[in-house]
PDB file of N, CA and C in Angstrom:
ATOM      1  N   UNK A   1      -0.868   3.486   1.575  1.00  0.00           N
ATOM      2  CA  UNK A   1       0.091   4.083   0.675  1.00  0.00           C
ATOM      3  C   UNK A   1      -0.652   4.837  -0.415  1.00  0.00           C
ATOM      4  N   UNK A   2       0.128   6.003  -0.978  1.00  0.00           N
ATOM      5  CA  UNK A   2      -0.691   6.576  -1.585  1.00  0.00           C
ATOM      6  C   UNK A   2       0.400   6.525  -2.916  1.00  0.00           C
ATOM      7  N   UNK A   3      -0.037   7.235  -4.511  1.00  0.00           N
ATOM      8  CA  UNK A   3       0.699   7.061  -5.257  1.00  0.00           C
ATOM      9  C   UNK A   3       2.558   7.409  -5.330  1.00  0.00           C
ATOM     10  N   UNK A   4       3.008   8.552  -4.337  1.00  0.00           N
ATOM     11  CA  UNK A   4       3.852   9.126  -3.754  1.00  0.00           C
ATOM     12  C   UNK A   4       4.447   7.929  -3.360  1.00  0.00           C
ATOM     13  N   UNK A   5       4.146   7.239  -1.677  1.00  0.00           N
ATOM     14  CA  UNK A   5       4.573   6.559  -1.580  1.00  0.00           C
ATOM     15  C   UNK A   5       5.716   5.130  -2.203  1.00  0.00           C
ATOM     16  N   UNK A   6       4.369   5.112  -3.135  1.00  0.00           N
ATOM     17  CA  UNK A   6       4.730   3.653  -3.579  1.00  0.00           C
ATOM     18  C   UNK A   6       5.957   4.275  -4.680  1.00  0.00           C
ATOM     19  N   UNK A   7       5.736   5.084  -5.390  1.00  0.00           N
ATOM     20  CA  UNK A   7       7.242   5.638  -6.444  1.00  0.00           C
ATOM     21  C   UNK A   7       8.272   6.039  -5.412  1.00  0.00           C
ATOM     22  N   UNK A   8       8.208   6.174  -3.879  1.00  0.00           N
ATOM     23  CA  UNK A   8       9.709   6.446  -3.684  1.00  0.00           C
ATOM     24  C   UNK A   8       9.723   5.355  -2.964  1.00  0.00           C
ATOM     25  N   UNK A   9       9.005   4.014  -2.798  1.00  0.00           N
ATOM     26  CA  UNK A   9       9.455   2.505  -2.301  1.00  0.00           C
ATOM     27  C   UNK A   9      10.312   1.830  -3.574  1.00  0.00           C
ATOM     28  N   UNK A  10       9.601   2.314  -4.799  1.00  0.00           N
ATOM     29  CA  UNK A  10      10.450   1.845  -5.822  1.00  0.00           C
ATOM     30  C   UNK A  10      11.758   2.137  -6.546  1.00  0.00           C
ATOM     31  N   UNK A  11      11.480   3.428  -6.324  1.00  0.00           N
ATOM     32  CA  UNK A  11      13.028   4.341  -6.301  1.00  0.00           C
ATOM     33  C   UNK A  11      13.819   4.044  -5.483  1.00  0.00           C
ATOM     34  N   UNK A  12      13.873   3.893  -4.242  1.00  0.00           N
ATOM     35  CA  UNK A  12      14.759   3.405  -3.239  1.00  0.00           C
ATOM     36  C   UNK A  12      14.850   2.080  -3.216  1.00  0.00           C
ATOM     37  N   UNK A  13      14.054   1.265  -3.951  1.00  0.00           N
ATOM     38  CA  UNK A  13      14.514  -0.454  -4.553  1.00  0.00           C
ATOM     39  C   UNK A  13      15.429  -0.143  -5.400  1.00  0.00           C
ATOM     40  N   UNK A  14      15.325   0.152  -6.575  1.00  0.00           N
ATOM     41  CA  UNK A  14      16.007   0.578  -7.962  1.00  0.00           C
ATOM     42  C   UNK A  14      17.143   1.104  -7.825  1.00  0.00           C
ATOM     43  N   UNK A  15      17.613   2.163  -6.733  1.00  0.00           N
ATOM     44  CA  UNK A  15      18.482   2.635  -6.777  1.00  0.00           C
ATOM     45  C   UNK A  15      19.564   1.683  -5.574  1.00  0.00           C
ATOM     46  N   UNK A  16      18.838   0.623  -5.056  1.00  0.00           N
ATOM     47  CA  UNK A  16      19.856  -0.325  -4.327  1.00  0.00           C
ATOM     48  C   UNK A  16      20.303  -1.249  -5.241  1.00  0.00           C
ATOM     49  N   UNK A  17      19.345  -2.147  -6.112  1.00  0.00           N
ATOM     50  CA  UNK A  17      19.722  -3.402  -6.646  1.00  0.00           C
ATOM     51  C   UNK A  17      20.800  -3.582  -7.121  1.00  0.00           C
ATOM     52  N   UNK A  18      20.948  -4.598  -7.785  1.00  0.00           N
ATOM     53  CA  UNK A  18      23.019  -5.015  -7.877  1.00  0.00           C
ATOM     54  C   UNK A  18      22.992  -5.042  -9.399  1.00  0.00           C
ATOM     55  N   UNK A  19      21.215  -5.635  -9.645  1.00  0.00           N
ATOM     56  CA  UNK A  19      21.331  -5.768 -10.967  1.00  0.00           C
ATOM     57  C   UNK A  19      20.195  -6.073 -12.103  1.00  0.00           C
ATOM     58  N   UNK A  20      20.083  -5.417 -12.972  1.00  0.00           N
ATOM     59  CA  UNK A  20      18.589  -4.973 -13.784  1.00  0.00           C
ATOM     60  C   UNK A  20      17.452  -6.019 -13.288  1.00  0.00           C
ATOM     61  N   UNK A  21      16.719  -5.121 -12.549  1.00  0.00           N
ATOM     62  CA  UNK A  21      15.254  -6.187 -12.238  1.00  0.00           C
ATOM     63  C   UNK A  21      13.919  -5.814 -12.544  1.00  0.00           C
ATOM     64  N   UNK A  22      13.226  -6.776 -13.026  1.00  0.00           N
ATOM     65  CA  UNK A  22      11.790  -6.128 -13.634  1.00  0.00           C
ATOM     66  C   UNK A  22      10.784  -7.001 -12.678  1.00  0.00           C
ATOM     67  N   UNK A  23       9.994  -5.982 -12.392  1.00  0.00           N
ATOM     68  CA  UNK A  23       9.261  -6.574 -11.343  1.00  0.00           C
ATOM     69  C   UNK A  23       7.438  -5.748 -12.042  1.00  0.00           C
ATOM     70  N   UNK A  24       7.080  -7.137 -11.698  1.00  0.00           N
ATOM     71  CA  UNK A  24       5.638  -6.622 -12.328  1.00  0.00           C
ATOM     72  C   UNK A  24       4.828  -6.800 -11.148  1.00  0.00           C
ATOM     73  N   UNK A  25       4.197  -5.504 -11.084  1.00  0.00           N
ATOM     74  CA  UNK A  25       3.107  -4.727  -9.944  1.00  0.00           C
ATOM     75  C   UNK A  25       1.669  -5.304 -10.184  1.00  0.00           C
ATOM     76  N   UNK A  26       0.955  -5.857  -9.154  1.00  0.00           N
ATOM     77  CA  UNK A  26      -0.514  -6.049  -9.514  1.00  0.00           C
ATOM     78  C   UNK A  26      -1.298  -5.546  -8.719  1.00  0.00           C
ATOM     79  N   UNK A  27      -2.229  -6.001  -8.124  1.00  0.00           N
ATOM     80  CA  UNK A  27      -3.350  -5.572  -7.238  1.00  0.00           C
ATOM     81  C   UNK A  27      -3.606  -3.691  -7.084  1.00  0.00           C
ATOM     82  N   UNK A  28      -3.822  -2.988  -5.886  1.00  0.00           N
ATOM     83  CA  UNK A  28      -3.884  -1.632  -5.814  1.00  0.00           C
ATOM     84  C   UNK A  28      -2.824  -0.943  -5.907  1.00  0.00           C
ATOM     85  N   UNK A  29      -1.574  -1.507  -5.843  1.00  0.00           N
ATOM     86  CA  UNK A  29      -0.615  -0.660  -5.913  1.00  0.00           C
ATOM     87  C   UNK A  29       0.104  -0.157  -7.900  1.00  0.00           C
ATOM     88  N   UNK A  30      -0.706  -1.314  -8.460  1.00  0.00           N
ATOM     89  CA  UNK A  30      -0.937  -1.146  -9.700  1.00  0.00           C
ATOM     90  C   UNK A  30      -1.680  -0.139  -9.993  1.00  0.00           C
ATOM     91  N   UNK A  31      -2.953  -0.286  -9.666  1.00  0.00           N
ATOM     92  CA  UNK A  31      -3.716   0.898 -10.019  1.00  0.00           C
ATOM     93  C   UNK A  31      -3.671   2.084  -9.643  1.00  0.00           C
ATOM     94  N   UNK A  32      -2.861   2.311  -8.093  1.00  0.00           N
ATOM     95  CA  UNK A  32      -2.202   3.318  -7.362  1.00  0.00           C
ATOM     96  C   UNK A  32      -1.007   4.022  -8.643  1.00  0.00           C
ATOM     97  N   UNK A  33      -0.247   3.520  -9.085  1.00  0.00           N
ATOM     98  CA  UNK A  33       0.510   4.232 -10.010  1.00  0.00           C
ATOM     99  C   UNK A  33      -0.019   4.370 -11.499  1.00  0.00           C
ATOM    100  N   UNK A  34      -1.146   3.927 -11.845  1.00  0.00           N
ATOM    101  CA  UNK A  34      -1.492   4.048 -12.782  1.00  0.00           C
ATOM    102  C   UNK A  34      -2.970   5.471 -12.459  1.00  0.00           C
ATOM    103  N   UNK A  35      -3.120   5.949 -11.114  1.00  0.00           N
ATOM    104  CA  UNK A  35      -3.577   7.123 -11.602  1.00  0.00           C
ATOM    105  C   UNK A  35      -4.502   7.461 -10.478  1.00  0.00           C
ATOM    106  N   UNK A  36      -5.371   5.736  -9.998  1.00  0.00           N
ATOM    107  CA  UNK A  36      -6.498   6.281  -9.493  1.00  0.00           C
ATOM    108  C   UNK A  36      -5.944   6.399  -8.426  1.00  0.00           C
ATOM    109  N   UNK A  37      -6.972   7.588  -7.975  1.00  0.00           N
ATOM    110  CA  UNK A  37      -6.796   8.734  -6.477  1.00  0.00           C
ATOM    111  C   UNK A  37      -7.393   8.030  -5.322  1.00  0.00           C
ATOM    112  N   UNK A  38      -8.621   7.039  -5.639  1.00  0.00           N
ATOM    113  CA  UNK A  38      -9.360   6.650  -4.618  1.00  0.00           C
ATOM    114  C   UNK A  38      -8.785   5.230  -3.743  1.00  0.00           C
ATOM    115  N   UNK A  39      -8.015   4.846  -4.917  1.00  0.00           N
ATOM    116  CA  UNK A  39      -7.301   3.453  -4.447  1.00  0.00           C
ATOM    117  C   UNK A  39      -5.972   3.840  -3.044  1.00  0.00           C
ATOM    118  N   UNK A  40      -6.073   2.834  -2.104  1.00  0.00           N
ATOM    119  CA  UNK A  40      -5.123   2.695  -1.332  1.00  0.00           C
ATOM    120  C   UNK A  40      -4.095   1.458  -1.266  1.00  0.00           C
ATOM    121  N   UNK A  41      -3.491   1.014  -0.326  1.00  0.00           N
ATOM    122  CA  UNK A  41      -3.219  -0.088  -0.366  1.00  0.00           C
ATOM    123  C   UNK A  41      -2.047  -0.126   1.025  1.00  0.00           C
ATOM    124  N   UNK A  42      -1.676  -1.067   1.504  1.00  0.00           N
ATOM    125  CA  UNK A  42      -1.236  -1.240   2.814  1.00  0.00           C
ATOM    126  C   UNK A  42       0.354  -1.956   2.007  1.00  0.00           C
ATOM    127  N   UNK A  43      -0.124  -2.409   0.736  1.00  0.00           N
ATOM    128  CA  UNK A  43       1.573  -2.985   0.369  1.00  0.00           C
ATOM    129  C   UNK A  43       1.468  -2.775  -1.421  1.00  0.00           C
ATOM    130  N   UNK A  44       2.651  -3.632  -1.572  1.00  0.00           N
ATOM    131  CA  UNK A  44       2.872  -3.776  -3.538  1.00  0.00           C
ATOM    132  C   UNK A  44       2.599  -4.943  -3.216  1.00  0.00           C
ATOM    133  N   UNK A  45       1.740  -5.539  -4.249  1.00  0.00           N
ATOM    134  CA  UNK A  45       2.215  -7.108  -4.380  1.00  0.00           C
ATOM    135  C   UNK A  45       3.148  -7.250  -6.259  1.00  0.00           C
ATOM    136  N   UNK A  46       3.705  -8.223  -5.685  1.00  0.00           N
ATOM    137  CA  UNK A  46       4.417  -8.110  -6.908  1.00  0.00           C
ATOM    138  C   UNK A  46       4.348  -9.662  -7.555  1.00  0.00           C
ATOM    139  N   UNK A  47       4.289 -10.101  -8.840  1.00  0.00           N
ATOM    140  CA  UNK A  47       3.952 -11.066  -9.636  1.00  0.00           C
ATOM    141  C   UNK A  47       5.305 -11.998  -9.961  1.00  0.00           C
ATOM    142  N   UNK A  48       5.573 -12.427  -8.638  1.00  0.00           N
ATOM    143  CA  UNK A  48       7.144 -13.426  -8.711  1.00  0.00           C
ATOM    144  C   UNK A  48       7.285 -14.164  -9.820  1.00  0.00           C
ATOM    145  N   UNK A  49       6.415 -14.916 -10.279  1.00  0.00           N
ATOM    146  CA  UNK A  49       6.678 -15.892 -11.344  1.00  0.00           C
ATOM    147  C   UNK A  49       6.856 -15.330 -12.581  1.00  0.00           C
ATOM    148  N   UNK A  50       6.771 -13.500 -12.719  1.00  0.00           N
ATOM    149  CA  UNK A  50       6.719 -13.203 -14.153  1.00  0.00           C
ATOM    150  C   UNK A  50       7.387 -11.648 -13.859  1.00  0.00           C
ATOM    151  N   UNK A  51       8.145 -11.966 -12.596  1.00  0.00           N
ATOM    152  CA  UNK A  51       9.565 -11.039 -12.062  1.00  0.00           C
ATOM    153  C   UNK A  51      10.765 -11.592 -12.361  1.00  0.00           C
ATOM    154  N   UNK A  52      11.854 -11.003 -12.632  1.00  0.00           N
ATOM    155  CA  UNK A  52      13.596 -11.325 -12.079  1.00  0.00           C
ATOM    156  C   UNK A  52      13.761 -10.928 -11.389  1.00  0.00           C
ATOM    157  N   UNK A  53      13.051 -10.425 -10.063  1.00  0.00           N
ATOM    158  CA  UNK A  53      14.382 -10.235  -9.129  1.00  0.00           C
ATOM    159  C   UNK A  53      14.798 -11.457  -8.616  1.00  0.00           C
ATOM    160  N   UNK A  54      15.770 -11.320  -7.336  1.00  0.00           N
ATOM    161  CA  UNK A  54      16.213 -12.037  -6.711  1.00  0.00           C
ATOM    162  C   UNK A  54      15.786 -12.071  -5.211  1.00  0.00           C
ATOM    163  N   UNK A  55      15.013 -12.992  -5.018  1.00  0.00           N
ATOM    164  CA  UNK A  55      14.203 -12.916  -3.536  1.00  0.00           C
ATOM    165  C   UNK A  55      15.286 -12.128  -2.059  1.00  0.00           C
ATOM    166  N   UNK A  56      16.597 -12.673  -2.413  1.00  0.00           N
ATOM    167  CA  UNK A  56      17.167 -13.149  -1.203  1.00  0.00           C
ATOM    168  C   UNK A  56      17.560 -11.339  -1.292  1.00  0.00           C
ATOM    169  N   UNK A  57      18.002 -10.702  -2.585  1.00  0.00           N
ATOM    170  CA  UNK A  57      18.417  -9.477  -2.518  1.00  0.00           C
ATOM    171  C   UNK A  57      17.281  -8.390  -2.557  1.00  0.00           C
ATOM    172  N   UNK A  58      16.062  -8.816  -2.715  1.00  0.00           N
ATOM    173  CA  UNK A  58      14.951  -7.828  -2.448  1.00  0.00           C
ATOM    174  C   UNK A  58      14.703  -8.364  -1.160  1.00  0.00           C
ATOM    175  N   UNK A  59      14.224  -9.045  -0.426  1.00  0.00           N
ATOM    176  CA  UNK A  59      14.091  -8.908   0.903  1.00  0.00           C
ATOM    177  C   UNK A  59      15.273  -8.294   2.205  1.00  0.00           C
ATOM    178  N   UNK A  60      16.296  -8.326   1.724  1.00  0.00           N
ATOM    179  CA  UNK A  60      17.436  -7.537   2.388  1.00  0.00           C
ATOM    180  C   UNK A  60      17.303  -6.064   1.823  1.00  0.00           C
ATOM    181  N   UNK A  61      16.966  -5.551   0.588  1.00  0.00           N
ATOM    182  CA  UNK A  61      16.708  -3.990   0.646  1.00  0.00           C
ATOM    183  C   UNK A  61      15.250  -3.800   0.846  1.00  0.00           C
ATOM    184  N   UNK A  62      14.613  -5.137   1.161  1.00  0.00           N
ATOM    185  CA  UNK A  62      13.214  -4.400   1.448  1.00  0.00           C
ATOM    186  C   UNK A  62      13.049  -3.994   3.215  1.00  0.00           C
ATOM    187  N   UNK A  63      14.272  -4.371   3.470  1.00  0.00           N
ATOM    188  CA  UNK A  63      14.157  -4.645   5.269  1.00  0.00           C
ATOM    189  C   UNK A  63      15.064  -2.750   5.498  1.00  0.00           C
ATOM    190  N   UNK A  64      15.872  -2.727   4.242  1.00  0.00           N
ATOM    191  CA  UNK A  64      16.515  -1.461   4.171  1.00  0.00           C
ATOM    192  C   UNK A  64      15.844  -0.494   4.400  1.00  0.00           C
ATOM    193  N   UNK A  65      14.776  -0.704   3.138  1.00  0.00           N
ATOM    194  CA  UNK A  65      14.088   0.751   3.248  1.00  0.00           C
ATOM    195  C   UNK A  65      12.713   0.770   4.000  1.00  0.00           C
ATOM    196  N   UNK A  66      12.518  -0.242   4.832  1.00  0.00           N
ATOM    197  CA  UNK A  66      11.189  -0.117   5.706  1.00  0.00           C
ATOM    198  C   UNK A  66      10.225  -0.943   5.147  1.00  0.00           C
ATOM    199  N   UNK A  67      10.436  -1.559   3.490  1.00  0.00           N
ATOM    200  CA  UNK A  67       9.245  -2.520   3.276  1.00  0.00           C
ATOM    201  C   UNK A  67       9.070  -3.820   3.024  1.00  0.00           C
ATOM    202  N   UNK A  68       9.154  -4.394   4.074  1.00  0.00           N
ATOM    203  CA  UNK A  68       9.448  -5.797   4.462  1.00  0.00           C
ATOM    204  C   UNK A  68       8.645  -7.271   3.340  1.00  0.00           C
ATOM    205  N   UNK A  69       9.729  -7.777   3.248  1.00  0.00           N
ATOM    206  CA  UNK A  69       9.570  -8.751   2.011  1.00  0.00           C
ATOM    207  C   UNK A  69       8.302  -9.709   2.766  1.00  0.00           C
ATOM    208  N   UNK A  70       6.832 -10.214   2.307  1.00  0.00           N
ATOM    209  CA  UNK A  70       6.045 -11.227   3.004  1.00  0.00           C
ATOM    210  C   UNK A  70       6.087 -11.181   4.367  1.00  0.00           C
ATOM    211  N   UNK A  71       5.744  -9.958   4.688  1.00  0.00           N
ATOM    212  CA  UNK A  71       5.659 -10.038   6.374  1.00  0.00           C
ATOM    213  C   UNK A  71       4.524 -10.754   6.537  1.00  0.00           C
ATOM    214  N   UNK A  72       4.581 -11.100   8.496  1.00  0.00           N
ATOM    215  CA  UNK A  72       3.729 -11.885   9.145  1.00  0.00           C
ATOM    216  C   UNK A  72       2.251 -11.456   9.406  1.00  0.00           C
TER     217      UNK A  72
END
């Protein structure tokens, strides 16, 4: 994924949810939107314990838009 990517995985989260969720980004996909060019990354990881979403309603729009909640 490149920085592109990952802003229209999040846009197409954001614009499904039911209801205000803050989700905090770590690893490369952090640094992917924060600028650097050289970074890649194969997913978001996201920092559950210091998120609101709601597991059960992000893994049903993550299956929506192609990016599957803790795949195998």
């Amino acid at each position: 994924m490149n920085r592109q990517d990952v802003e229209n995985y999040l846009a197409a989260l954001d614009q499904r949810l039911e209801r205000p969720t803050e989700l905090v980004v770590y690893g490369s996909a952090a640094f992917i939107l924060l600028g650097e060019t050289e970074r890649t990354s194969l997913d978001i990881d996201i920092a559950g314990p210091y998120s609101t979403a709601d597991l059960g309603e992000m893994t049903r729009i993550g299956e929506e838009i192609g990016l599957p909640v803790n795949p195998d």
